[in-house]
Protein backbone atom coordinates (compact mmCIF):
# COMPACT_ATOMS: atom_id res chain seq x y z
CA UNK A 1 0.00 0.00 0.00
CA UNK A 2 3.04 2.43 0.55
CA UNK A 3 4.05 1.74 -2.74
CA UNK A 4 1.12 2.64 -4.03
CA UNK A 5 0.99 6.23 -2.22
CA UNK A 6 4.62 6.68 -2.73
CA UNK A 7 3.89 6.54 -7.01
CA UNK A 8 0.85 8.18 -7.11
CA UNK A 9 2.02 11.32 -4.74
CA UNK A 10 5.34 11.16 -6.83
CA UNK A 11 2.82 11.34 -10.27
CA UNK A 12 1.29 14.39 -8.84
CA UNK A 13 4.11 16.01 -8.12
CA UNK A 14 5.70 15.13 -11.59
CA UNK A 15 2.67 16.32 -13.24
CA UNK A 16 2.19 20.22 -11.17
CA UNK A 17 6.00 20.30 -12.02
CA UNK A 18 5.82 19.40 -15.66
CA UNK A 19 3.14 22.06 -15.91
CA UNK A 20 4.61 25.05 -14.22
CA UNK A 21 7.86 24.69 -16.28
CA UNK A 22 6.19 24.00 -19.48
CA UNK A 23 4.78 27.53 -18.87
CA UNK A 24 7.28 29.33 -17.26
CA UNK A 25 10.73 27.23 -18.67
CA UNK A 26 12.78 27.82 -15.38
CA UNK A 27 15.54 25.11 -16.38
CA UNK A 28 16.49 26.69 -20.36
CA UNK A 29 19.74 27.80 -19.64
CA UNK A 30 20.65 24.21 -17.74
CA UNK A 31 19.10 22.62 -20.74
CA UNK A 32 21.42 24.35 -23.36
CA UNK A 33 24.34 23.96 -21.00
CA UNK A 34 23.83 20.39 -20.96
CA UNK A 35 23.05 20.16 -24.13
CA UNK A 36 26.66 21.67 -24.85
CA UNK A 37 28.41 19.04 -23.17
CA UNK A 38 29.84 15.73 -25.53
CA UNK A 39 27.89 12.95 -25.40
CA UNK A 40 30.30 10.60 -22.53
CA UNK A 41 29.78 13.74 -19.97
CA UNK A 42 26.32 13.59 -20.87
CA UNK A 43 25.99 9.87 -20.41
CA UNK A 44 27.69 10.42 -16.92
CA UNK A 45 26.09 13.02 -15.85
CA UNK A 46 22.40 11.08 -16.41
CA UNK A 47 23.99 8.31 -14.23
CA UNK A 48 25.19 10.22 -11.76
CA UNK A 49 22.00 12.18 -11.37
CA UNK A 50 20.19 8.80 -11.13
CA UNK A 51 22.46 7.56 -8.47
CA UNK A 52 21.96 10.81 -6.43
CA UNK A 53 18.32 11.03 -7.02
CA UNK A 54 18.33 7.04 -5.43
CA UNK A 55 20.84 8.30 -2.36
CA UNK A 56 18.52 10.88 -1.62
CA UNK A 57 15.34 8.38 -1.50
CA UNK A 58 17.43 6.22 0.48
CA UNK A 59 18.21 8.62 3.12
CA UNK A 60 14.20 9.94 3.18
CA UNK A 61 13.35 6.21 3.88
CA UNK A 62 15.40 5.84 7.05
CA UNK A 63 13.79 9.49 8.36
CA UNK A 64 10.19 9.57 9.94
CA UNK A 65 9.06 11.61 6.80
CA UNK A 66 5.54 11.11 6.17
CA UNK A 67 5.24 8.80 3.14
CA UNK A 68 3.52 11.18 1.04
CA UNK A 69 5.88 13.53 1.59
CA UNK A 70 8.06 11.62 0.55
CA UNK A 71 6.57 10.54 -2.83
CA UNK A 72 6.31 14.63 -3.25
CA UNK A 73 10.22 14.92 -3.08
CA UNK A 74 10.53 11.67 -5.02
CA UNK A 75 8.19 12.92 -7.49
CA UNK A 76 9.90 16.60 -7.83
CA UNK A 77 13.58 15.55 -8.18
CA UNK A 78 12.41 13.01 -11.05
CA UNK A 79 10.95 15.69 -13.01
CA UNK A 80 14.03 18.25 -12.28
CA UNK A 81 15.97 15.31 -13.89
CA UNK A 82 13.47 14.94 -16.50
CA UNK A 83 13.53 18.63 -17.59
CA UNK A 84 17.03 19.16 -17.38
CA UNK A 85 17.74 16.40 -20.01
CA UNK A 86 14.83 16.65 -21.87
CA UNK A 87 16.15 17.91 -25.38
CA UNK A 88 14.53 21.09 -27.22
CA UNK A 89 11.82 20.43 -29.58
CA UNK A 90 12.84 23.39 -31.75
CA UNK A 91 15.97 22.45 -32.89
């Protein structure tokens, strides 16, 4: 069942996020600074962000923060990620 409240509080989260920067673009200039790197820093840096976004969940599991909560943080660093490697439709 925690599984369950973990995904859907992290889909809400993804989803508010995803819509706020689709309007607004915060992340641009991260996007065309990645975007400037060469593909093997690229590849690392997707790795490494995946390995720090899994540290961090780690860490929230062994803290008394509500479950929900948690999925909300979960949710929000997934769609940072997302959005900062997500490559521009216009070019």
């Amino acid at each position: 069942m925690k599984v369950i409240i973990l995904i859907i509080s992290a889909s809400i989260s993804m989803l508010i996020f995803d819509k706020i920067n689709s309007k607004y673009d915060f992340f641009k200039d991260i996007r065309s600074k990645i975007n400037d790197l060469n593909e093997k820093k690229e590849h690392k840096l997707r790795i490494s962000s995946y390995v720090l976004i899994l540290i961090i969940y780690g860490v929230m599991q062994n803290t008394k923060i509500n479950i929900i909560v948690q999925g909300l943080i979960f949710g929000l660093l997934l769609s940072f990620r997302d959005i900062c490697f997500k490559k521009d439709s216009n070019e």
